[in-house]
N, C-alpha and C. Protein backbone atom coordinates (compact mmCIF):
# COMPACT_ATOMS: atom_id res chain seq x y z
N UNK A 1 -16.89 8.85 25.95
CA UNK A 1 -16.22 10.02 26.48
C UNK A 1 -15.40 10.71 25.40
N UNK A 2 -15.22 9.77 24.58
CA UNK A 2 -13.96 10.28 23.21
C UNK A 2 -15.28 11.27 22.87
N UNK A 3 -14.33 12.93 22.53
CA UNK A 3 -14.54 14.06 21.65
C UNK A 3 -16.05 14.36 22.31
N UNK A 4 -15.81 14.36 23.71
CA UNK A 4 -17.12 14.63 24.39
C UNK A 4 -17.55 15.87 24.58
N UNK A 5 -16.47 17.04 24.49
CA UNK A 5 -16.56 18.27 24.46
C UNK A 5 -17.42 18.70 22.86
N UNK A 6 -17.34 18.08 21.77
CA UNK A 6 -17.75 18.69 20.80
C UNK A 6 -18.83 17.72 20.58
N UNK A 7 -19.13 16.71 21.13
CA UNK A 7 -20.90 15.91 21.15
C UNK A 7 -21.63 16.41 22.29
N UNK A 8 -20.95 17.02 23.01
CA UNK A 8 -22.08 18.07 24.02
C UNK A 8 -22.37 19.32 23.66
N UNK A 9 -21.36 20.08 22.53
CA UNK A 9 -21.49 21.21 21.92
C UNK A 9 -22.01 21.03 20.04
N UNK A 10 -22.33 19.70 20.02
CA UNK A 10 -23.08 19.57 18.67
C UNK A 10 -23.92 19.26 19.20
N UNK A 11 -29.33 19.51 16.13
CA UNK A 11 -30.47 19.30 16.73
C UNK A 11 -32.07 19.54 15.63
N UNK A 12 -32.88 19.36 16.08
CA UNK A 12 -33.92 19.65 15.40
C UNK A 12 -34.46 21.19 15.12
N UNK A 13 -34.77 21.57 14.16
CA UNK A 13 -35.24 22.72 13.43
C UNK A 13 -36.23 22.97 14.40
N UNK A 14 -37.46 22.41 13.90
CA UNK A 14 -38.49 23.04 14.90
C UNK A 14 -38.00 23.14 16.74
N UNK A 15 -37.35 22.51 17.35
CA UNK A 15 -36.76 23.07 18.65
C UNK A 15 -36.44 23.99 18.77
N UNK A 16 -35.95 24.81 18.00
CA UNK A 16 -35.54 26.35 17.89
C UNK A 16 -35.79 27.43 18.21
N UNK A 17 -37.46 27.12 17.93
CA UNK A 17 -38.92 28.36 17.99
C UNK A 17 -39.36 28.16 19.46
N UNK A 18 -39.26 27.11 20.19
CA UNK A 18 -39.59 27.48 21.63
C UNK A 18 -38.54 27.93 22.29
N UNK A 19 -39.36 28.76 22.82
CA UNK A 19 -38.81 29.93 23.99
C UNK A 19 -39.48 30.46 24.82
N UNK A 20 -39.00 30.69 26.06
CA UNK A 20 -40.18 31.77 26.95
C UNK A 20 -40.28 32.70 26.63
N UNK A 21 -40.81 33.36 27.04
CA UNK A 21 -42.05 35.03 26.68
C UNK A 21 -40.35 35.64 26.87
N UNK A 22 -40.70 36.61 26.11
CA UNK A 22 -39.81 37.90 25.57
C UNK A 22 -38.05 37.42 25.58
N UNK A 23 -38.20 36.15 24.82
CA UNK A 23 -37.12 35.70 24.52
C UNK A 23 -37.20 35.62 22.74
N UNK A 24 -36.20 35.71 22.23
CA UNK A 24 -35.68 35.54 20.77
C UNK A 24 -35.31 34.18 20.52
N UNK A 25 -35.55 33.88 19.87
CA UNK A 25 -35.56 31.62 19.42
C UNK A 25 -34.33 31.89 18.58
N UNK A 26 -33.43 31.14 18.75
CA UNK A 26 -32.42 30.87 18.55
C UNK A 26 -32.29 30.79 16.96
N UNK A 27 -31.48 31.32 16.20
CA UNK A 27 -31.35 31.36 14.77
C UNK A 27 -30.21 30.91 14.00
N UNK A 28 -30.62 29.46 13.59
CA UNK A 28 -29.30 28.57 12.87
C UNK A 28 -28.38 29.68 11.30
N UNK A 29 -27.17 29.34 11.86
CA UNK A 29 -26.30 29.89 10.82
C UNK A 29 -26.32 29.28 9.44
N UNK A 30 -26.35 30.28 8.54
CA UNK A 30 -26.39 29.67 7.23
C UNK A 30 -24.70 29.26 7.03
N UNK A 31 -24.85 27.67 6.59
CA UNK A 31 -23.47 27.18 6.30
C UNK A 31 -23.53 26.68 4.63
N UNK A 32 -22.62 27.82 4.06
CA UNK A 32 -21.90 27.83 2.94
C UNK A 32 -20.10 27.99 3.05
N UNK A 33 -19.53 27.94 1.99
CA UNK A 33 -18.13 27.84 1.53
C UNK A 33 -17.39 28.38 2.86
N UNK A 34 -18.15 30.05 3.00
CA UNK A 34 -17.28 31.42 3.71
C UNK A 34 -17.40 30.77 5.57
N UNK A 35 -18.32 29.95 5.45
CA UNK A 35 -18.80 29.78 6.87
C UNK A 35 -17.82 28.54 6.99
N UNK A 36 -17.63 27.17 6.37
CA UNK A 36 -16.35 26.40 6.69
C UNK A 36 -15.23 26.93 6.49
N UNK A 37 -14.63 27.88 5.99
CA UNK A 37 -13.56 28.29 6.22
C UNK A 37 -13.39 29.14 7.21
N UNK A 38 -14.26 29.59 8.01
CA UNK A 38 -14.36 31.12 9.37
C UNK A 38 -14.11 29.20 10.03
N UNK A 39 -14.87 28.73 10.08
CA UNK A 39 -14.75 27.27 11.26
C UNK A 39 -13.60 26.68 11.31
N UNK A 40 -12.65 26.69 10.29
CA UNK A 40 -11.51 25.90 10.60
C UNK A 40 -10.39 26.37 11.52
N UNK A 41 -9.65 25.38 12.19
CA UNK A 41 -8.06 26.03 13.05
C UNK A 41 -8.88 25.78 14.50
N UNK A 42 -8.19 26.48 15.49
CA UNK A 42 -8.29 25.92 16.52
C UNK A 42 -9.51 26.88 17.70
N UNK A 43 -10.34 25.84 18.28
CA UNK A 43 -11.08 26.65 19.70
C UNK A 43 -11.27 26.00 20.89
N UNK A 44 -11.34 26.42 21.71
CA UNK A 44 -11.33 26.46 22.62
C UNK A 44 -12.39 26.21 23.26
N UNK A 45 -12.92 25.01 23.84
CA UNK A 45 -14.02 24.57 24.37
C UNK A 45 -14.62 25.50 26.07
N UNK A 46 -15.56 26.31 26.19
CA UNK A 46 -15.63 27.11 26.79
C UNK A 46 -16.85 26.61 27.93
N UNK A 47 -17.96 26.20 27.73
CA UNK A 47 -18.81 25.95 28.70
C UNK A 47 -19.95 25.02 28.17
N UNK A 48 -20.41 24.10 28.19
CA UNK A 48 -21.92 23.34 27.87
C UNK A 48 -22.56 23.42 29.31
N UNK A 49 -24.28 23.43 28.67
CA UNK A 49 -25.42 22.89 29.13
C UNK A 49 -26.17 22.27 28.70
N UNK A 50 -26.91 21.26 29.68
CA UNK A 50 -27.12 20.23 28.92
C UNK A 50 -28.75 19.99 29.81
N UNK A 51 -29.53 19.26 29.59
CA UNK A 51 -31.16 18.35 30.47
C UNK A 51 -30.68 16.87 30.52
N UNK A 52 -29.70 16.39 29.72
CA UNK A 52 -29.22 14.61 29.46
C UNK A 52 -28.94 14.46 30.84
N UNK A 53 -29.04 13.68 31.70
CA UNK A 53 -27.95 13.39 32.50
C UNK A 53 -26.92 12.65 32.58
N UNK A 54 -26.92 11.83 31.60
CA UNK A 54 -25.41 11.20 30.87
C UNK A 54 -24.52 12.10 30.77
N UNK A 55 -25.36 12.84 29.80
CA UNK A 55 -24.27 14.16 29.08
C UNK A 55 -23.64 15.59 30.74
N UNK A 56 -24.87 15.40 31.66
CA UNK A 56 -24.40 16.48 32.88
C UNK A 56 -23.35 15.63 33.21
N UNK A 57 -23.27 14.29 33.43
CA UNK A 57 -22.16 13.33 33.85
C UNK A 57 -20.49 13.49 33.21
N UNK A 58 -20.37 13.78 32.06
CA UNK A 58 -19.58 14.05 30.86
C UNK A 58 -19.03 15.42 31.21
N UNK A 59 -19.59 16.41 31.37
CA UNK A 59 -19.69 17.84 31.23
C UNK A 59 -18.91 17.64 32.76
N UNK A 60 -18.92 17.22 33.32
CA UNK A 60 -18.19 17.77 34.97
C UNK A 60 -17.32 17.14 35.01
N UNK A 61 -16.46 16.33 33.84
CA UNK A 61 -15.42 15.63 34.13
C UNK A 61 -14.50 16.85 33.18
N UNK A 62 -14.90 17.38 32.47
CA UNK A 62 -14.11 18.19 32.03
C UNK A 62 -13.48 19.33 32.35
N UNK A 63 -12.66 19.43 32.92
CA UNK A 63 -11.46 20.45 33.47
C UNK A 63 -11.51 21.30 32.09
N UNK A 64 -10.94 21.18 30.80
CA UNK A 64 -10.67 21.88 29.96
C UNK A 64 -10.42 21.24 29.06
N UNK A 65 -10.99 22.12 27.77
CA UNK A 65 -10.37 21.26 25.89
C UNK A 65 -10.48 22.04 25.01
N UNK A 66 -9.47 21.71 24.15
CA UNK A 66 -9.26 22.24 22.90
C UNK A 66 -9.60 21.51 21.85
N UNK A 67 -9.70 22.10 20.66
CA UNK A 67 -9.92 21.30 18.94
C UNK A 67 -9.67 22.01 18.25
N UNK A 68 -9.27 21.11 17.30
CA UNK A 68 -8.88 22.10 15.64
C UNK A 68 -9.90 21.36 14.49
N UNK A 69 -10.14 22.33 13.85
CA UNK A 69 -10.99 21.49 12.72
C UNK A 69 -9.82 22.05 11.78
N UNK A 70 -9.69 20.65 10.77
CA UNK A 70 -8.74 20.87 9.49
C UNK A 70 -9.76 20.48 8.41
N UNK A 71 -9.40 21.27 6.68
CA UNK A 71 -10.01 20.80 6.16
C UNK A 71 -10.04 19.30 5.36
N UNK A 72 -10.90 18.42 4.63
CA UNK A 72 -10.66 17.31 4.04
C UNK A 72 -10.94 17.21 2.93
N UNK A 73 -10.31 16.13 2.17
CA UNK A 73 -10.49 16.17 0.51
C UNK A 73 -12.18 16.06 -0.01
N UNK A 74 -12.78 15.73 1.26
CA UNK A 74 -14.03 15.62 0.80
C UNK A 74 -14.75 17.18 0.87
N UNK A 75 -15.61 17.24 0.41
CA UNK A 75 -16.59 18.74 0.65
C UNK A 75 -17.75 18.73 1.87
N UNK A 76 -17.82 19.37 2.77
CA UNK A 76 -18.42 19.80 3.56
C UNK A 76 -17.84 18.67 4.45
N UNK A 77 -16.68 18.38 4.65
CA UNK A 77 -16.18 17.63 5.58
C UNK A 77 -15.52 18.25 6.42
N UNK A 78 -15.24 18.23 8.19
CA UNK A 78 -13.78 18.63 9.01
C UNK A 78 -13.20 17.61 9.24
N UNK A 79 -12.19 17.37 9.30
CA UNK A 79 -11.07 16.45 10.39
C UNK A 79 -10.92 17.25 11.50
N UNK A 80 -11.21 16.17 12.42
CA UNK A 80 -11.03 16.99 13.81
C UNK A 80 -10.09 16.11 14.86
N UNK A 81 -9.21 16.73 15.75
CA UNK A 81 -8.33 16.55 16.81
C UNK A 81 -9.14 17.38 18.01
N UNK A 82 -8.88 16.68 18.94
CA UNK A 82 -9.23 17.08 20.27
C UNK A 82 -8.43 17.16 20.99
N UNK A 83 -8.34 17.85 21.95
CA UNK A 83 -7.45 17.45 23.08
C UNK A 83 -7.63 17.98 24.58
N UNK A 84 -8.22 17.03 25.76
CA UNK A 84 -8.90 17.27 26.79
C UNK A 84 -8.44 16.56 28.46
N UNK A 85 -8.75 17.85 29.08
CA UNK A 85 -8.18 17.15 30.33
C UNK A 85 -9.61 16.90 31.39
N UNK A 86 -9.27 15.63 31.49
CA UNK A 86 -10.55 15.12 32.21
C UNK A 86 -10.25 14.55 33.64
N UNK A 87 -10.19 16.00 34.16
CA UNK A 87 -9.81 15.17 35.91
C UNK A 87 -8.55 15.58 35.73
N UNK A 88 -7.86 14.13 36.18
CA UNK A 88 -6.27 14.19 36.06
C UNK A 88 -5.68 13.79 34.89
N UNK A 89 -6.44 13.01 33.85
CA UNK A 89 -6.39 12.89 32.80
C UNK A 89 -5.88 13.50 31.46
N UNK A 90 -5.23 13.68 30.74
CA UNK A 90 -5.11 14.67 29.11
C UNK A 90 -5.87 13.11 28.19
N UNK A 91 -6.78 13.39 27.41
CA UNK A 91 -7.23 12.27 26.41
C UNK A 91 -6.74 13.03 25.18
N UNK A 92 -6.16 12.75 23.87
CA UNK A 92 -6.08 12.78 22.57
C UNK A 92 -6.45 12.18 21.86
N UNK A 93 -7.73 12.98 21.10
CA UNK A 93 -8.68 12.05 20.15
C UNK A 93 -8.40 12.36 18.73
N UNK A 94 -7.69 12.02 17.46
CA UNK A 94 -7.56 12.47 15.78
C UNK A 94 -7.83 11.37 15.07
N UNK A 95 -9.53 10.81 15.90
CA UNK A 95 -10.03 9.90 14.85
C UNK A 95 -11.45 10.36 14.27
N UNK A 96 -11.70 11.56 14.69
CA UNK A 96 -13.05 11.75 14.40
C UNK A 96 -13.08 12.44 13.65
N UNK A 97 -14.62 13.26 12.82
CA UNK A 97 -14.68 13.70 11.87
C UNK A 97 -15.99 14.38 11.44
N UNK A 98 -16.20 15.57 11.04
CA UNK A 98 -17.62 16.29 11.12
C UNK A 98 -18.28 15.92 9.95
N UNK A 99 -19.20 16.08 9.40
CA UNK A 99 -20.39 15.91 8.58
C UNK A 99 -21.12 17.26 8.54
N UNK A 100 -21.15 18.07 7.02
CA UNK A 100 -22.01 18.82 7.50
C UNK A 100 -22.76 19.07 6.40
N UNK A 101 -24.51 19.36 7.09
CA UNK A 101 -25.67 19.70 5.86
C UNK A 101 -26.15 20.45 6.19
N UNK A 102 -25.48 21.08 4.87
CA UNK A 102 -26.02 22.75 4.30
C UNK A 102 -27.61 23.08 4.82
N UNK A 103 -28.09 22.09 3.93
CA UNK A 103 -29.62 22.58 4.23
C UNK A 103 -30.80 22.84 5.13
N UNK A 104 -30.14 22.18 6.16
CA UNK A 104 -30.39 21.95 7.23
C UNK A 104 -29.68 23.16 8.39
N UNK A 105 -28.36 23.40 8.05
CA UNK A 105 -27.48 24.45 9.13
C UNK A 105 -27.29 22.88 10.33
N UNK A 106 -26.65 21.82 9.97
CA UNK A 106 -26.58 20.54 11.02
C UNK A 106 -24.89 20.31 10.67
N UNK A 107 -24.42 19.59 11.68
CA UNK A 107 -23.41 19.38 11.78
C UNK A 107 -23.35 18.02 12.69
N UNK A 108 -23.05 17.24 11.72
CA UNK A 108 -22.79 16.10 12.25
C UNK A 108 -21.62 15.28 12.76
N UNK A 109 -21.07 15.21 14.42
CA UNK A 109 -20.35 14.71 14.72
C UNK A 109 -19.93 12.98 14.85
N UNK A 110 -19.19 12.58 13.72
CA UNK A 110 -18.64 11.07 13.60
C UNK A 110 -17.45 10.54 14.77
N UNK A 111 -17.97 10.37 15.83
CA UNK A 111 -16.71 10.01 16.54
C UNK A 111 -16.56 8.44 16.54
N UNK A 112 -15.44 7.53 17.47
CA UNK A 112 -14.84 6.37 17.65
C UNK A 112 -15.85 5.63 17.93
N UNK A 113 -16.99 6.04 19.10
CA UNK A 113 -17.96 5.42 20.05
C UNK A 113 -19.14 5.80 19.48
N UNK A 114 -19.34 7.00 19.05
CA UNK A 114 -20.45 7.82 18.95
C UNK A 114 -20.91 8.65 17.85
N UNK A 115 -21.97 9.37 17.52
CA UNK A 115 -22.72 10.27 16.35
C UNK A 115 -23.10 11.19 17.51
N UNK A 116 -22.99 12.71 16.94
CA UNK A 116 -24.25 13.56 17.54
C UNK A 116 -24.38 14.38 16.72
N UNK A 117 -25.34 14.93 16.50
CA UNK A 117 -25.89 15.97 15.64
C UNK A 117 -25.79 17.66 16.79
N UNK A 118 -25.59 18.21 16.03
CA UNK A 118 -25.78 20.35 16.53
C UNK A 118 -26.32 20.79 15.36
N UNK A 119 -26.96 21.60 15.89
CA UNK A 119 -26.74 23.27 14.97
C UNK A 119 -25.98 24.30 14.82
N UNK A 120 -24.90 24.95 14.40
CA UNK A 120 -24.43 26.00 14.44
C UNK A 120 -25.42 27.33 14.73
N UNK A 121 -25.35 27.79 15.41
CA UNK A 121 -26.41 28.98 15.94
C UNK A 121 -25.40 30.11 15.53
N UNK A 122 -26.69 31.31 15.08
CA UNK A 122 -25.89 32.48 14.75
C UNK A 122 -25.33 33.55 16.13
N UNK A 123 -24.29 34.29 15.90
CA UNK A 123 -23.91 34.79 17.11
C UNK A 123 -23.79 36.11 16.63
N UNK A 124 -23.26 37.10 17.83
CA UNK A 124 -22.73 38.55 17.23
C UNK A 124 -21.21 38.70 17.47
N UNK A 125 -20.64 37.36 17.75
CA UNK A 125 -19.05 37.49 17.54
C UNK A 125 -18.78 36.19 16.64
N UNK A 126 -17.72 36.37 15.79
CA UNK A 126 -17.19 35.68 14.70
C UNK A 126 -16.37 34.69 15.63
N UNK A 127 -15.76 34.74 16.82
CA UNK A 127 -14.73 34.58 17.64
C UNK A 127 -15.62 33.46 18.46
N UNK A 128 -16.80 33.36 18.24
CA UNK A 128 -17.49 32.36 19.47
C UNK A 128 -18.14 31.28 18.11
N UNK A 129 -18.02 30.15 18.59
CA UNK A 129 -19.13 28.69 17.98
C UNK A 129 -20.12 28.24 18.98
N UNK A 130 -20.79 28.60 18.75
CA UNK A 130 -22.55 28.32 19.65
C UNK A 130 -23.17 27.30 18.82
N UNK A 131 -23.25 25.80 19.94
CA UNK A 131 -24.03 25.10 18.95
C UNK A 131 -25.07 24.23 19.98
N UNK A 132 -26.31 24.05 19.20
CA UNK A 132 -27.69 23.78 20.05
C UNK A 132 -27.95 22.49 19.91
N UNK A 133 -28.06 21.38 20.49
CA UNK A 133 -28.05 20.13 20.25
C UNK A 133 -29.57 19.71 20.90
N UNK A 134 -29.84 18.51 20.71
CA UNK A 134 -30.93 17.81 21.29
C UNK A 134 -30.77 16.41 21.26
N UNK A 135 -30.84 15.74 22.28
CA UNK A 135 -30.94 13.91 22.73
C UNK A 135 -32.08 13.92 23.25
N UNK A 136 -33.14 13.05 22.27
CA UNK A 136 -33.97 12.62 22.49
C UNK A 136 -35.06 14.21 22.73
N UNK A 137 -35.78 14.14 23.74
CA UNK A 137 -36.49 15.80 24.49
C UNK A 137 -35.46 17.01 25.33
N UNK A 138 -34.39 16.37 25.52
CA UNK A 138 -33.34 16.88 26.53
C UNK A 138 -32.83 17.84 25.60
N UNK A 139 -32.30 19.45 25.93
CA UNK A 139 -32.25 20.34 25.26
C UNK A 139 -30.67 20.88 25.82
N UNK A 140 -29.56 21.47 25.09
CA UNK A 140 -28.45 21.36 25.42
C UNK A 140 -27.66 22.77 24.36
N UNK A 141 -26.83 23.49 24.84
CA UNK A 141 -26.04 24.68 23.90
C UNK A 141 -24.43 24.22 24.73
N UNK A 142 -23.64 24.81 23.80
CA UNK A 142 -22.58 25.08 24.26
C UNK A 142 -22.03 25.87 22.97
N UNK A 143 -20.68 26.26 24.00
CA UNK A 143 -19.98 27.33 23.12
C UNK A 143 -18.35 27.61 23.48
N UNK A 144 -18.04 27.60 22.17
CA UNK A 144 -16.31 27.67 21.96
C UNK A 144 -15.77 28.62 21.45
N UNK A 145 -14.40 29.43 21.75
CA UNK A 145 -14.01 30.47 21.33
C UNK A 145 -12.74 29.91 20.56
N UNK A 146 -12.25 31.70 20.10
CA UNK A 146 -11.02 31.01 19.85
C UNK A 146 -9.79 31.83 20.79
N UNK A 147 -10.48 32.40 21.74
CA UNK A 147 -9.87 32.79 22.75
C UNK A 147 -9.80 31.88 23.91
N UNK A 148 -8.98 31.56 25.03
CA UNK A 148 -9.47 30.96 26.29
C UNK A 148 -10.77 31.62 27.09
N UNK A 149 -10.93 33.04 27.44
CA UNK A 149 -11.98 33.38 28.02
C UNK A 149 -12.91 33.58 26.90
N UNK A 150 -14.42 33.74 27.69
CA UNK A 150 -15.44 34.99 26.85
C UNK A 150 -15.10 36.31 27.36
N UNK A 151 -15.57 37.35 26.21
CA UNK A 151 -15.63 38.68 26.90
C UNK A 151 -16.87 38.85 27.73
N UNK A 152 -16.84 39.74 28.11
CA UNK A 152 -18.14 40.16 29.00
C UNK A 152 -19.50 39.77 28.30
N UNK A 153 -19.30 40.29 26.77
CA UNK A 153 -20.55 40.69 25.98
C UNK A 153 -20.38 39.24 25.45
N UNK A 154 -19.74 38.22 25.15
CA UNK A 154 -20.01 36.51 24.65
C UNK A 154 -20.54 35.98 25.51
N UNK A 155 -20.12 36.38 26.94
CA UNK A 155 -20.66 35.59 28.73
C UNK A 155 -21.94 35.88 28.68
N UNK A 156 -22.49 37.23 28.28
CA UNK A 156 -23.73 37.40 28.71
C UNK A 156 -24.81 36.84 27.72
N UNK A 157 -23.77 36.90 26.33
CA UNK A 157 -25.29 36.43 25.65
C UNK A 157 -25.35 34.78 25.55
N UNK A 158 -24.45 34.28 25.74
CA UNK A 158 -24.66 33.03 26.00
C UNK A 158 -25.47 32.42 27.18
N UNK A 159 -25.38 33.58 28.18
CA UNK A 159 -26.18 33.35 29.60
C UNK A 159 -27.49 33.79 28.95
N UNK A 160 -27.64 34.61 28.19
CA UNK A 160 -29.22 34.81 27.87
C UNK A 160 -29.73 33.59 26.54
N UNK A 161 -28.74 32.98 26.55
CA UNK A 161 -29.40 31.92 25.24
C UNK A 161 -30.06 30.53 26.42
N UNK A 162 -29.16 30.56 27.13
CA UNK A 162 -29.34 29.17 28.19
C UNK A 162 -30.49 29.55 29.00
N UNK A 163 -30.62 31.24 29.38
CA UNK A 163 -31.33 31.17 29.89
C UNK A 163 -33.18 31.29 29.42
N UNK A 164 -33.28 31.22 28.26
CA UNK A 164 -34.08 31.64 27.30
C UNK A 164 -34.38 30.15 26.67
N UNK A 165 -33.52 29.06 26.76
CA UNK A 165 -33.76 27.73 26.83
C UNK A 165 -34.38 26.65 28.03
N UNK A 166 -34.17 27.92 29.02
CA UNK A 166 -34.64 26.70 30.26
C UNK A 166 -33.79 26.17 30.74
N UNK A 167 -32.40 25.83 30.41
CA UNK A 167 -31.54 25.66 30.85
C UNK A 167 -30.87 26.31 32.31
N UNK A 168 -30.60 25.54 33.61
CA UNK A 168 -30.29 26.38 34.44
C UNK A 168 -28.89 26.14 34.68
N UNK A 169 -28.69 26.86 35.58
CA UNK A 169 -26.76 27.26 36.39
C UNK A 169 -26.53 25.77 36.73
N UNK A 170 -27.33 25.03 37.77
CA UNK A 170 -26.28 23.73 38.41
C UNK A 170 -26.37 22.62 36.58
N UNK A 171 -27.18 23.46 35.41
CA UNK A 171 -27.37 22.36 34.04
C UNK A 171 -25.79 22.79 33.52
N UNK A 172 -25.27 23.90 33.93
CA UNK A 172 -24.30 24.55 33.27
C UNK A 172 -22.78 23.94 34.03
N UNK A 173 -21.68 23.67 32.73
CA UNK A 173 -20.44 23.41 33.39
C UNK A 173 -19.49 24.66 32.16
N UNK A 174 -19.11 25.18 33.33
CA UNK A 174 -17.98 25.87 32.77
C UNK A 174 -16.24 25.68 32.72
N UNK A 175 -15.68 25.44 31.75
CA UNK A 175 -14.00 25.21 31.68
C UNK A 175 -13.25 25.98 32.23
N UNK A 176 -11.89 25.69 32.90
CA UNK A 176 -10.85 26.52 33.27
C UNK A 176 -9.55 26.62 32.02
N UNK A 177 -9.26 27.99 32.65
CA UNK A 177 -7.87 27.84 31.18
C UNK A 177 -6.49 27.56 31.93
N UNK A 178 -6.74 27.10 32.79
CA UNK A 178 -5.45 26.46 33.56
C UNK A 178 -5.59 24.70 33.43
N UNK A 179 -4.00 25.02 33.11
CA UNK A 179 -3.59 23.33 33.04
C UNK A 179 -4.26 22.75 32.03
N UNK A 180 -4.17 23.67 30.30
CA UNK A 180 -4.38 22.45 29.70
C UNK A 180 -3.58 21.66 28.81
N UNK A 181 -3.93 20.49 28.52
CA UNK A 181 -2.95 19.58 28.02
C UNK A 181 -2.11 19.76 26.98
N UNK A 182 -0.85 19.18 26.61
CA UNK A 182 -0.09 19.55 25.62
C UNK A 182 -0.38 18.54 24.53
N UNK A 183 -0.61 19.04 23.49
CA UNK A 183 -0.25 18.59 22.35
C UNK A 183 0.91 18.18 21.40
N UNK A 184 1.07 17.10 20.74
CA UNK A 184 1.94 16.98 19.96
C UNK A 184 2.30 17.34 18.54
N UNK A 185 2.96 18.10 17.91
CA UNK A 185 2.93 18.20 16.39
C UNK A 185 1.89 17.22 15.73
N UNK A 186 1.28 17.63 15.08
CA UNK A 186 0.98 16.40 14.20
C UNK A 186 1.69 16.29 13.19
N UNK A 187 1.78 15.23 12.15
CA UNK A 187 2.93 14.91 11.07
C UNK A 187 1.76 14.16 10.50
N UNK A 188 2.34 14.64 8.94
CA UNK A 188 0.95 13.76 7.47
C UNK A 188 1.25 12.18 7.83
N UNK A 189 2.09 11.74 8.37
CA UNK A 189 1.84 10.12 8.78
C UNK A 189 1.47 9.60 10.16
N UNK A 190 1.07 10.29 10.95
CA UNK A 190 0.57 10.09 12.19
C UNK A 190 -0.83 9.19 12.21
N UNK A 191 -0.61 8.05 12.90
CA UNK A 191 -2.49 7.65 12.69
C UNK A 191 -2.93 8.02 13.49
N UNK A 192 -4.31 8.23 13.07
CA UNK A 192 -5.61 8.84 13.72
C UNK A 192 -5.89 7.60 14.72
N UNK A 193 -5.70 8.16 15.98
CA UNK A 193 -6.21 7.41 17.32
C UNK A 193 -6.58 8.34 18.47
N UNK A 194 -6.98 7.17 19.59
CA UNK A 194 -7.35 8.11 20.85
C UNK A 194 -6.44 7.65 21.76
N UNK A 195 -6.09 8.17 22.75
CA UNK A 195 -4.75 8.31 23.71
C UNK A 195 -4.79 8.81 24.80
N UNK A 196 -4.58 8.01 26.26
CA UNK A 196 -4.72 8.46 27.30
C UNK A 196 -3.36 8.69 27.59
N UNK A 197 -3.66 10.29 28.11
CA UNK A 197 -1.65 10.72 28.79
C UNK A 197 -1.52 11.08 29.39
N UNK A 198 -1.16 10.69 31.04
CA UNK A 198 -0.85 10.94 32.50
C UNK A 198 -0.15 12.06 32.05
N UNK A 199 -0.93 13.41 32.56
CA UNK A 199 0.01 14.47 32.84
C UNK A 199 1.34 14.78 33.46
N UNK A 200 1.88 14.92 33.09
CA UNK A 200 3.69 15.13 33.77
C UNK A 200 3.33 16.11 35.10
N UNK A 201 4.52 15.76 36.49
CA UNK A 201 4.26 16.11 37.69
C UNK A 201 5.09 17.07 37.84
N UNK A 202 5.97 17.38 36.83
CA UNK A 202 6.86 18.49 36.91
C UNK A 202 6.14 19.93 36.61
């Protein structure tokens, strides 16, 4: 479940090119220098779809989440923090960590429990992260802003990417921007862990 919002929103190249009739196949972002630095700081986990049913299982526990990608001494590396309310739940995850190859346009998520691989998909807003994943044959997008909502024109084309995947409405879970969890400062000596924190009733 740790950093489940960004292993349902992190696939294979050739998956890309299928599509139904008078649909456009999805087109991975070229990731160089300018493109990890547009990725870093904080977004806002906005909606996944998914064919897994593990992963549909995952996806409906999520009320709402945030992440920041920071950069690391290594190259083509993120440090990533999460922070998600699952149910009644807030989880805080700052043990995980991205992987990413250029050549490919892949992005590889290192979490506590888990690996998943995405694609960064290209978009027509700078403001949205669209990323196309695959487990196993099961076919999956999601997408993060750095706003709480989409605009009209991010809603729709994301509805035409899912829907242009096969992906349907009850495959789709969408986030609320109410009630989400608080975060703590982080500080350069803080260790990287995961953390369950009963929301306060006040």
């Amino acid at each position: 479940m740790a950093l489940a919002c960004i292993a349902i929103i992190l696939g294979s190249a050739h998956l890309l090119t299928a599509k139904p009739l008078d649909c456009e196949p999805l087109v991975p972002e070229t990731i160089d220098n300018a493109t990890m630095t547009k990725l870093l700081g904080k977004w806002f986990y906005i909606a996944g779809a998914s064919q897994h049913p593990p992963t549909l299982q995952e996806l409906e526990l999520i009320k709402n989440a945030y992440y920041f990608l920071y950069p690391s001494s290594l190259q083509d590396k993120f440090l990533v923090t999460e922070v998600m309310r699952l149910k009644d739940k807030c989880v805080v995850n700052n043990s995980s960590y991205i992987s990413v190859i250029r050549d490919n346009f892949t992005m590889i998520l290192h979490g506590p429990n888990e690996s998943s691989v995405a694609q960064l998909i290209k978009s027509s807003s700078e403001d949205t992260m669209t990323l196309y994943h695959v487990d196993g044959t099961h076919k999956g997008l999601s997408i993060s802003a750095r706003a709480q909502n989409l605009t009209t024109e991010q809603l729709e084309e994301f509805k035409t990417q899912l829907a242009c995947l096969g992906l349907k409405e009850e495959e789709t879970f969408y986030t609320s921007a109410k009630d989400l969890c608080p975060m703590e400062e982080e500080t350069d000596d803080k260790k990287h862990s995961v953390e369950v924190v009963e929301p306060s009733l006040g």
